[in-house]
C-alpha atoms as a PDB file:
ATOM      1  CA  UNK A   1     -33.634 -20.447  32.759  1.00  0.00           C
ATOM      2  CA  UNK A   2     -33.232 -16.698  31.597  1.00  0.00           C
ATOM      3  CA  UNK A   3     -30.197 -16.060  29.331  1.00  0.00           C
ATOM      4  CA  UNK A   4     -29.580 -12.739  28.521  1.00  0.00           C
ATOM      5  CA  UNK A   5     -28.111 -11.872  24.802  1.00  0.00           C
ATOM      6  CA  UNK A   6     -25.739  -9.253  24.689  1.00  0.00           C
ATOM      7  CA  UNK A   7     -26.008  -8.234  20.985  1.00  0.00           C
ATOM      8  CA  UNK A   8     -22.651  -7.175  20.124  1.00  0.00           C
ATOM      9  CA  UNK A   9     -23.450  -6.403  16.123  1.00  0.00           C
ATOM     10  CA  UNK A  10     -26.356  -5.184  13.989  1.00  0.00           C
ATOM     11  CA  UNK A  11     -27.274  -7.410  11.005  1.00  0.00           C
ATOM     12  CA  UNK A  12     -27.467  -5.852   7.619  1.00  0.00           C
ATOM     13  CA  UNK A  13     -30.949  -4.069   6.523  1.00  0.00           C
ATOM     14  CA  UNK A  14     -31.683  -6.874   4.287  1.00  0.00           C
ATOM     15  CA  UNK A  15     -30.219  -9.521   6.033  1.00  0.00           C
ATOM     16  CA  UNK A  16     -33.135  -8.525   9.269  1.00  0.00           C
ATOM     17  CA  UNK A  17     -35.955  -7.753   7.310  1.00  0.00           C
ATOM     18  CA  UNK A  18     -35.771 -11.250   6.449  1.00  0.00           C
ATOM     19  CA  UNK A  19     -34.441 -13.420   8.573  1.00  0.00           C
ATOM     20  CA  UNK A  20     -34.973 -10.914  12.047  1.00  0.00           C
ATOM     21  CA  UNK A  21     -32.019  -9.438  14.528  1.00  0.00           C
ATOM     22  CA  UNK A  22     -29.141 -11.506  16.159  1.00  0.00           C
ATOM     23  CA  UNK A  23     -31.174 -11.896  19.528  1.00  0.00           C
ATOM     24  CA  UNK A  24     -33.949 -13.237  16.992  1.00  0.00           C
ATOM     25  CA  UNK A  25     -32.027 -15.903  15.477  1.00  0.00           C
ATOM     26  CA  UNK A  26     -30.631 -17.097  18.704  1.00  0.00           C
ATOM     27  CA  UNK A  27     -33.688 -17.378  19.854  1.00  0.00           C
ATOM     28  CA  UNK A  28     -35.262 -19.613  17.005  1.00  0.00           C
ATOM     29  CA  UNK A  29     -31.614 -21.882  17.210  1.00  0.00           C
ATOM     30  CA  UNK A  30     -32.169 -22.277  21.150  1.00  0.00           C
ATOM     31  CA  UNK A  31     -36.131 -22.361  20.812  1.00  0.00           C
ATOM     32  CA  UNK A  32     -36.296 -26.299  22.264  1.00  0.00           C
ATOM     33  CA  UNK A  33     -33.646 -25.466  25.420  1.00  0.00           C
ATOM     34  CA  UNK A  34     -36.396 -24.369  27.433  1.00  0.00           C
ATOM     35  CA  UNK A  35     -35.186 -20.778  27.834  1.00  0.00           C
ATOM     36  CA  UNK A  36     -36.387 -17.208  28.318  1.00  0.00           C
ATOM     37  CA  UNK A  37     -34.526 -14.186  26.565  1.00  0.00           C
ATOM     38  CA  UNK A  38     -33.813 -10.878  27.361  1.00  0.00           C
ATOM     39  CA  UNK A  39     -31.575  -8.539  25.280  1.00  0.00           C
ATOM     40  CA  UNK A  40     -29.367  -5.690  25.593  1.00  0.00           C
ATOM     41  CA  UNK A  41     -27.597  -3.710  22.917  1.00  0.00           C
ATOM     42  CA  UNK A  42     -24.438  -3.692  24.047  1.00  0.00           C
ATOM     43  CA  UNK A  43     -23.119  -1.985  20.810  1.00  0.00           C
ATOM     44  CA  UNK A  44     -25.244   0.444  21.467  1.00  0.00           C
ATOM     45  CA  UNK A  45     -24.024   0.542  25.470  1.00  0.00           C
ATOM     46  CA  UNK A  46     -27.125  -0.790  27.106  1.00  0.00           C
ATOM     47  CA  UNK A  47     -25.394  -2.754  29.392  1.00  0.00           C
ATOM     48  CA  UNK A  48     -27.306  -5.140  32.070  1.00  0.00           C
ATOM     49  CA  UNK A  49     -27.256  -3.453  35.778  1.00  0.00           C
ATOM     50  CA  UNK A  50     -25.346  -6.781  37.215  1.00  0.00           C
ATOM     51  CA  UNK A  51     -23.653 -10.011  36.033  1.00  0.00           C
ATOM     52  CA  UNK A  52     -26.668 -12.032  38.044  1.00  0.00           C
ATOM     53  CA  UNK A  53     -29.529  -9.910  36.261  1.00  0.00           C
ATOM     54  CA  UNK A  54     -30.102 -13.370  33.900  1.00  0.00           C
ATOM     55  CA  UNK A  55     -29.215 -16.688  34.967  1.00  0.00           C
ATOM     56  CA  UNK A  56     -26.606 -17.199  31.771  1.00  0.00           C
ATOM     57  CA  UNK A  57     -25.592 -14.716  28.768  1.00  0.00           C
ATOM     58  CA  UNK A  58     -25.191 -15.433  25.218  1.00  0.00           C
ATOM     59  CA  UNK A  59     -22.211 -12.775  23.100  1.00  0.00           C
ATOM     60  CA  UNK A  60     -23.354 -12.672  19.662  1.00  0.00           C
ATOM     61  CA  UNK A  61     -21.581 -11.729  16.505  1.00  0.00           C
ATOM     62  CA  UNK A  62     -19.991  -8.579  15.674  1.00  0.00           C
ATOM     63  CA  UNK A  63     -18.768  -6.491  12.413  1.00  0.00           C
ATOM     64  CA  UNK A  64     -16.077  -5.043  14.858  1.00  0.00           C
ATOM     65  CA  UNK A  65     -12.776  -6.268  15.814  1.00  0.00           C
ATOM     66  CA  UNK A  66     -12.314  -7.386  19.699  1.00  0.00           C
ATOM     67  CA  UNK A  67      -9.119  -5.271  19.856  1.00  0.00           C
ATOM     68  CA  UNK A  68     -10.664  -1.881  17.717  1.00  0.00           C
ATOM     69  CA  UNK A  69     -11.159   0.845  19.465  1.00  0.00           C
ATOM     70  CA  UNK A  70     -14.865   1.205  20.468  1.00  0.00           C
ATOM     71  CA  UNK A  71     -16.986   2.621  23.458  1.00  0.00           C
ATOM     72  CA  UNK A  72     -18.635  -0.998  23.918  1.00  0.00           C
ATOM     73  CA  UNK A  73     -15.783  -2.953  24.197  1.00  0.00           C
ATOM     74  CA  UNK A  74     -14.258  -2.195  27.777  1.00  0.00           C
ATOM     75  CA  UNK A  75     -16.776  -2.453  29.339  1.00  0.00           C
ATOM     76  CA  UNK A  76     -18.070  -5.380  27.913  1.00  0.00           C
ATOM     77  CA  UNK A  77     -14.607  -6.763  28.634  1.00  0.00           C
ATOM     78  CA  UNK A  78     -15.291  -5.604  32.565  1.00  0.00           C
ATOM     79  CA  UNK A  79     -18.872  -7.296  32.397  1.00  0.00           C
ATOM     80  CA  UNK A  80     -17.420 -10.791  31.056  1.00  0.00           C
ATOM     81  CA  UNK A  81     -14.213 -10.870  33.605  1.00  0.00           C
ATOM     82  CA  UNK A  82     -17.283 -10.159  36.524  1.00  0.00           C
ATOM     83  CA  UNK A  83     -19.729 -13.154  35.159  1.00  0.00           C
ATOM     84  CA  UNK A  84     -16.258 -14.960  35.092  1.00  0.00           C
ATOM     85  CA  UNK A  85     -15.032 -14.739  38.425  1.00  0.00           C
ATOM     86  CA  UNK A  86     -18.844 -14.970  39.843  1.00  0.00           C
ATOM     87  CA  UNK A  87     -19.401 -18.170  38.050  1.00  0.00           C
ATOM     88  CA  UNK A  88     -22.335 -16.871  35.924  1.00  0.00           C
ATOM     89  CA  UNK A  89     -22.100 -19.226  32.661  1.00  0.00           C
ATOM     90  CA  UNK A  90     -21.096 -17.687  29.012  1.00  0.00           C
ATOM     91  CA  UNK A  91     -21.206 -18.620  25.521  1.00  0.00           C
ATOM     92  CA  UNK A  92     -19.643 -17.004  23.072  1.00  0.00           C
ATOM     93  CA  UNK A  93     -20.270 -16.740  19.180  1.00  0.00           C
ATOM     94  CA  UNK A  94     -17.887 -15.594  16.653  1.00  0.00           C
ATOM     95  CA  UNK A  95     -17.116 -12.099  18.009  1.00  0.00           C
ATOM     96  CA  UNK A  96     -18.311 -13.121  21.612  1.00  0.00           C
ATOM     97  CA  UNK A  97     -15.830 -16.119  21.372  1.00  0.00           C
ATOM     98  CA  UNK A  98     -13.090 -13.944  20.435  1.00  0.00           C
ATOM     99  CA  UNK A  99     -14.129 -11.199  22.766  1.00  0.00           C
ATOM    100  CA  UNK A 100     -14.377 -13.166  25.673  1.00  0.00           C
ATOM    101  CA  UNK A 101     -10.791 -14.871  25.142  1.00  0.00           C
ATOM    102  CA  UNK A 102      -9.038 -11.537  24.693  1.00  0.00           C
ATOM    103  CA  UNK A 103     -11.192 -10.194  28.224  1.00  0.00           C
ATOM    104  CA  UNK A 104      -9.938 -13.390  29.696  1.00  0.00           C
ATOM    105  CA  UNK A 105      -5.855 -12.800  29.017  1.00  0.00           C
ATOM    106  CA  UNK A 106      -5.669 -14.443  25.202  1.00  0.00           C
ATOM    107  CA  UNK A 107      -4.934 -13.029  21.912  1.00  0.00           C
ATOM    108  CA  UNK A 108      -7.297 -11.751  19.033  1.00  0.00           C
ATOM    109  CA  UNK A 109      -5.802 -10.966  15.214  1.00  0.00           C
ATOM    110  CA  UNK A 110      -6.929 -11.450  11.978  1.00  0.00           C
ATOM    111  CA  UNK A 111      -5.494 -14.260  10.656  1.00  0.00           C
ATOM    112  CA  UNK A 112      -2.766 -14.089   8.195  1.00  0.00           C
ATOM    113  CA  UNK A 113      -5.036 -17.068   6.134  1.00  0.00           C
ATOM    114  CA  UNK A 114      -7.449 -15.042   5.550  1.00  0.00           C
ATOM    115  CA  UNK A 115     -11.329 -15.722   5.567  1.00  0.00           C
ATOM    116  CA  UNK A 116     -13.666 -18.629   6.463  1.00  0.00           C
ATOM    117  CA  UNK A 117     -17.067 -18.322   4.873  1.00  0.00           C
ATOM    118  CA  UNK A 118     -19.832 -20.648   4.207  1.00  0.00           C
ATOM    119  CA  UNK A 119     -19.903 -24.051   5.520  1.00  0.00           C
ATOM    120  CA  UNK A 120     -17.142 -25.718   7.120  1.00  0.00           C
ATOM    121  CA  UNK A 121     -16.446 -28.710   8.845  1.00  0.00           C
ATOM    122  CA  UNK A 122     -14.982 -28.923  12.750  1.00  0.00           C
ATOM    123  CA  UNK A 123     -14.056 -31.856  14.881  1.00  0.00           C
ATOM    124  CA  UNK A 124     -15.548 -31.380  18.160  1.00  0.00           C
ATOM    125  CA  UNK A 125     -13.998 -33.823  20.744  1.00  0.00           C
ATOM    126  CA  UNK A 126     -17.285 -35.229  21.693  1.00  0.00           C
ATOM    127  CA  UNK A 127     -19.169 -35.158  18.762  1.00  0.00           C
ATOM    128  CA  UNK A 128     -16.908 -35.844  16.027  1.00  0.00           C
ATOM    129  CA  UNK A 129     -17.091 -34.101  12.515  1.00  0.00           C
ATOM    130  CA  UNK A 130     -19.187 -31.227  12.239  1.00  0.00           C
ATOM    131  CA  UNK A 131     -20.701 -28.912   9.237  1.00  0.00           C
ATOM    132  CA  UNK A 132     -21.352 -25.323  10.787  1.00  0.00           C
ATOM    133  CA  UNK A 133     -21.169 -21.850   8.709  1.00  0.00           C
ATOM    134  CA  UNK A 134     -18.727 -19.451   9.261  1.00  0.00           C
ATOM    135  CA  UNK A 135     -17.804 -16.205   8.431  1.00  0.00           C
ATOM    136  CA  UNK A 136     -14.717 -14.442  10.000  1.00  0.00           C
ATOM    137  CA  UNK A 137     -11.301 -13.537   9.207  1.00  0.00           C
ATOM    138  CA  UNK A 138     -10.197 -12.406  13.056  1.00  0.00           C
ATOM    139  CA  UNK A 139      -9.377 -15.193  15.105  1.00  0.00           C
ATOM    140  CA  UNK A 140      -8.224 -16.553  18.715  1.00  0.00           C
ATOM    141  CA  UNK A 141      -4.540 -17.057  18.189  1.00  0.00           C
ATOM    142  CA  UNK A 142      -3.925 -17.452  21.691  1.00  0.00           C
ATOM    143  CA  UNK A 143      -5.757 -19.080  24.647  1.00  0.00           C
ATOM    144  CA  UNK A 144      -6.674 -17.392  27.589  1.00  0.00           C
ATOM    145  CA  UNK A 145      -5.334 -20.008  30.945  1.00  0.00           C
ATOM    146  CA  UNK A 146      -7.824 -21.959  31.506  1.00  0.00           C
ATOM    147  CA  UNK A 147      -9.294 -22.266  28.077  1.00  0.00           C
ATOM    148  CA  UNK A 148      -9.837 -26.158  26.671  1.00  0.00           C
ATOM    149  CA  UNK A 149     -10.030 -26.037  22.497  1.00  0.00           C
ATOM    150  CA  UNK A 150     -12.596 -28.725  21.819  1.00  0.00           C
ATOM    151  CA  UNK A 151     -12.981 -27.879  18.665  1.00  0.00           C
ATOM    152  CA  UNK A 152     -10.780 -27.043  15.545  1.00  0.00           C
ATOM    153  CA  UNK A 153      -9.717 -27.261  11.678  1.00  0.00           C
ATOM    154  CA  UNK A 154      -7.172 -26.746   9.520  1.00  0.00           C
ATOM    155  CA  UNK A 155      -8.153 -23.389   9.215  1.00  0.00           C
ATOM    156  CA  UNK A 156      -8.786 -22.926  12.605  1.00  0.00           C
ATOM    157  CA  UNK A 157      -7.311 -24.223  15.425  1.00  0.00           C
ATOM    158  CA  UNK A 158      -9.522 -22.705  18.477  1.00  0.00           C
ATOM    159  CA  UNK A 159     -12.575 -22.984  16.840  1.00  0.00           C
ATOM    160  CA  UNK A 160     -14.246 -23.979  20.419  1.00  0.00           C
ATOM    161  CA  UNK A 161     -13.057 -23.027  23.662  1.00  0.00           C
ATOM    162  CA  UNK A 162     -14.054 -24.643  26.822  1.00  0.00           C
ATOM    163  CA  UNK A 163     -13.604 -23.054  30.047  1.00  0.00           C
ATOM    164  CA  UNK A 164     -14.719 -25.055  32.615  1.00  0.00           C
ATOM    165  CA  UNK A 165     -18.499 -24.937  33.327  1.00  0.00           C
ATOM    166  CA  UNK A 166     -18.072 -21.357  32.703  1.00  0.00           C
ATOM    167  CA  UNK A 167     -17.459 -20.591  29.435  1.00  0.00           C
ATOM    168  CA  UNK A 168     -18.457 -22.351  26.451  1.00  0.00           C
ATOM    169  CA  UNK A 169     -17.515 -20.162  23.031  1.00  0.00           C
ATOM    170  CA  UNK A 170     -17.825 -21.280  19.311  1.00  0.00           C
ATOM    171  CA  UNK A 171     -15.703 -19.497  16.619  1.00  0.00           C
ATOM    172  CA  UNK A 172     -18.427 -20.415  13.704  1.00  0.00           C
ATOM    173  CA  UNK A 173     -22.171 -19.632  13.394  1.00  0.00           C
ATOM    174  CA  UNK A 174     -24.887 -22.194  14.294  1.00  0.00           C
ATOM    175  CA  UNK A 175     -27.555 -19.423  14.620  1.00  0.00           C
ATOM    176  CA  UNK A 176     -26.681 -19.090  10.461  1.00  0.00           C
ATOM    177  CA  UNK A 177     -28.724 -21.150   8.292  1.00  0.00           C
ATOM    178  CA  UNK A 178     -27.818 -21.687   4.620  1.00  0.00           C
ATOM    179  CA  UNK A 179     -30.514 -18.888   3.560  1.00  0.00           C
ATOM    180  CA  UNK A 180     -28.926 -16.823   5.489  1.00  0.00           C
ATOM    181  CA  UNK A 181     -25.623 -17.565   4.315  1.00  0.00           C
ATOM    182  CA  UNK A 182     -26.877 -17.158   0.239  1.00  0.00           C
ATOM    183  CA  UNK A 183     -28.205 -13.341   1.345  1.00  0.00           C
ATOM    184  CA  UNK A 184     -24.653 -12.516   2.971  1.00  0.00           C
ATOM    185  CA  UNK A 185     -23.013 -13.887  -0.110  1.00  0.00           C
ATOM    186  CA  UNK A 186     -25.138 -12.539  -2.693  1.00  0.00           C
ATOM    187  CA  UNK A 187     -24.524  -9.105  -0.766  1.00  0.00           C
ATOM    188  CA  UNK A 188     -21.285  -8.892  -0.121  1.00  0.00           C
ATOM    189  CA  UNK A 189     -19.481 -10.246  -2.779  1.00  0.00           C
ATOM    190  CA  UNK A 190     -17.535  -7.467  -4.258  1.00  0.00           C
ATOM    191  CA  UNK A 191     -16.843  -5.626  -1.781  1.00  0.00           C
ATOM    192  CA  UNK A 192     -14.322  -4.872   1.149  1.00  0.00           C
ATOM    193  CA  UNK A 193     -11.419  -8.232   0.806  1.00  0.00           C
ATOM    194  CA  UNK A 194     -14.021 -11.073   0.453  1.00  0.00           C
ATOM    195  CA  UNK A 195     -12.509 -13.394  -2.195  1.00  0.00           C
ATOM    196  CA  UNK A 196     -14.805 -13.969  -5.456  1.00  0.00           C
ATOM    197  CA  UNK A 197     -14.401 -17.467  -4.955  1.00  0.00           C
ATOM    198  CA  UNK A 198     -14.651 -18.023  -1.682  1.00  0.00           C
ATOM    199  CA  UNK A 199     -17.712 -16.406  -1.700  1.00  0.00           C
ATOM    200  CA  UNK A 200     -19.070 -18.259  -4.804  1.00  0.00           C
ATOM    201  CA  UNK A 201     -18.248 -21.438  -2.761  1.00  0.00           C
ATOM    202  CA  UNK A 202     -20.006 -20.186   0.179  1.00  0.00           C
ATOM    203  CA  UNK A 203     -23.494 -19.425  -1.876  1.00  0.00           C
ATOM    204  CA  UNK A 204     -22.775 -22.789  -4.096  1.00  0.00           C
ATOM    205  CA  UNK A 205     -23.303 -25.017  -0.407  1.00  0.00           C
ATOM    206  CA  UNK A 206     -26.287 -22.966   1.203  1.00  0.00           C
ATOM    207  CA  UNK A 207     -28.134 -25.427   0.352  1.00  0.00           C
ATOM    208  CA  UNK A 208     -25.850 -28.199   2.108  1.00  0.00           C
ATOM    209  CA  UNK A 209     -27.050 -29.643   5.367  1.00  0.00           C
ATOM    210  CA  UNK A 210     -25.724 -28.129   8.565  1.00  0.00           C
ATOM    211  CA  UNK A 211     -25.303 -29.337  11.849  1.00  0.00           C
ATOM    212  CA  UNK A 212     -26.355 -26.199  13.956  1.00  0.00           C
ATOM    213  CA  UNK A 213     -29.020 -28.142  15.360  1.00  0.00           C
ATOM    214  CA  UNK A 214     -26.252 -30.270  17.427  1.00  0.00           C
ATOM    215  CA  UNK A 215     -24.599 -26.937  18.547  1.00  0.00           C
ATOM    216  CA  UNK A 216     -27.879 -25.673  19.626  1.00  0.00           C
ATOM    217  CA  UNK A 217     -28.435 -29.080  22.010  1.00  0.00           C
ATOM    218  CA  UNK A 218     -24.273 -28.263  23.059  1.00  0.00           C
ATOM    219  CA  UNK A 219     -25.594 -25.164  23.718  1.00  0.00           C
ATOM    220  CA  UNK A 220     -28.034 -25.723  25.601  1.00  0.00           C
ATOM    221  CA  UNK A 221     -26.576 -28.379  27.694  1.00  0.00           C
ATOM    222  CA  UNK A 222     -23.699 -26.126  28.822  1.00  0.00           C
ATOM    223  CA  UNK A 223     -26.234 -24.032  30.368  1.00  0.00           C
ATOM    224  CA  UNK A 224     -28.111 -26.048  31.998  1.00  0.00           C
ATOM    225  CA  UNK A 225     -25.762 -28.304  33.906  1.00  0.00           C
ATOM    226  CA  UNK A 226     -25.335 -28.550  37.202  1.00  0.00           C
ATOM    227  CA  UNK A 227     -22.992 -25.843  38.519  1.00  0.00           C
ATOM    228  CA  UNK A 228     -21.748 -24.401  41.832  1.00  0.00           C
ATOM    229  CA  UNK A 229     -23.136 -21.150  43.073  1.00  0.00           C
ATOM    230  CA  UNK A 230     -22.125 -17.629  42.130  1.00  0.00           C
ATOM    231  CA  UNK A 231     -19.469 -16.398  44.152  1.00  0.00           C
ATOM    232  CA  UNK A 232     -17.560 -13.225  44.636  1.00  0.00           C
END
């Protein structure tokens, strides 16, 4: 199965000479789903000639906002409401989960609580309890129709949204590892709104177990069940 990753975001300098691009990371998380890759830098407006070009398509992360003003963002919102209505099957991380909810008719802000970073736990309705990094202030505040939450917090109350065997979207980062997690921290702290301690938190528990392993086989799953045709 061919899933094409739209890279919505760049990774820091550091961050990639290190631990490699978005597309790179997904790529290592997904590396026992029996899939091929192809990428396209959306940011950067290389778009994908049609929806059925790969057989599913991964959104990765973003620094941007889904509702800021930037060339990318319309038309990505055309390209996801097109692999929607033809029944090509999405997953969405971080920015692509919030991205693909506000394409779809919901609601993207940055939440008045402020930021999740670091390692947090989620109670996915199948899989129980959860430990999965995160690293986001913006959030889904409202669901698109047709979006399932089968996943949430305290903090976070769409932190997976199912739509159908269509769209599967995560608001966390399983592609993150805890190393990777200690290099944001250890980077960022100090600057723009991060919180000192929630950022000293984050770094304390890189070295915590995660569970992105279990997203990766949720992940993989999605795309590869059974699923009706494309149609128009």
């Amino acid at each position: 199965m061919k899933i094409g990753i739209l890279e919505c975001g760049h990774t820091m300098p550091e961050v990639k000479s290190k631990h490699g691009t978005f597309p790179q990371m997904f790529e290592r998380l997904l590396r026992h789903g029996n899939f091929t890759f192809a990428n396209y830098d959306v940011e950067f407006m290389q778009f994908p000639q049609s929806v059925e070009e790969c057989d599913g398509w991964l959104l990765t992360g973003s620094k941007h906002g889904a509702y800021e003003d930037h060339p990318f963002i319309p038309p990505l919102e055309e390209f996801i409401r097109t692999a929607y209505a033809r029944a090509v099957p999405m997953v969405g991380i971080c920015f692509g989960h919030q991205i693909i909810a506000q394409a779809l008719g919901g609601h993207v802000e940055k939440f008045k609580g402020g930021w999740a970073l670091g390692l947090n736990a989620y109670e996915f309705d199948d899989i129980g309890t959860v430990q999965l990094n995160a690293w986001h202030q913006d959030q889904v505040i409202t669901r698109p129709s047709g979006a399932t939450p089968v996943a949430s917090n305290s903090f976070c109350e769409n932190a997976a949204l199912l739509y159908g065997d269509r769209v599967f979207s995560v608001q966390p980062h399983p592609e993150f590892g805890g190393a990777i997690i200690a290099d944001y921290a250890k980077l960022r702290k100090g600057t723009a709104d991060y919180p000192d301690a929630l950022m000293d938190r984050a770094a304390a528990q890189a070295d915590a177990p995660d569970d992105n392993d279990a997203l990766a086989a949720k992940i993989a799953a999605f795309f590869h069940q059974p699923r009706e045709a494309a149609h128009a």
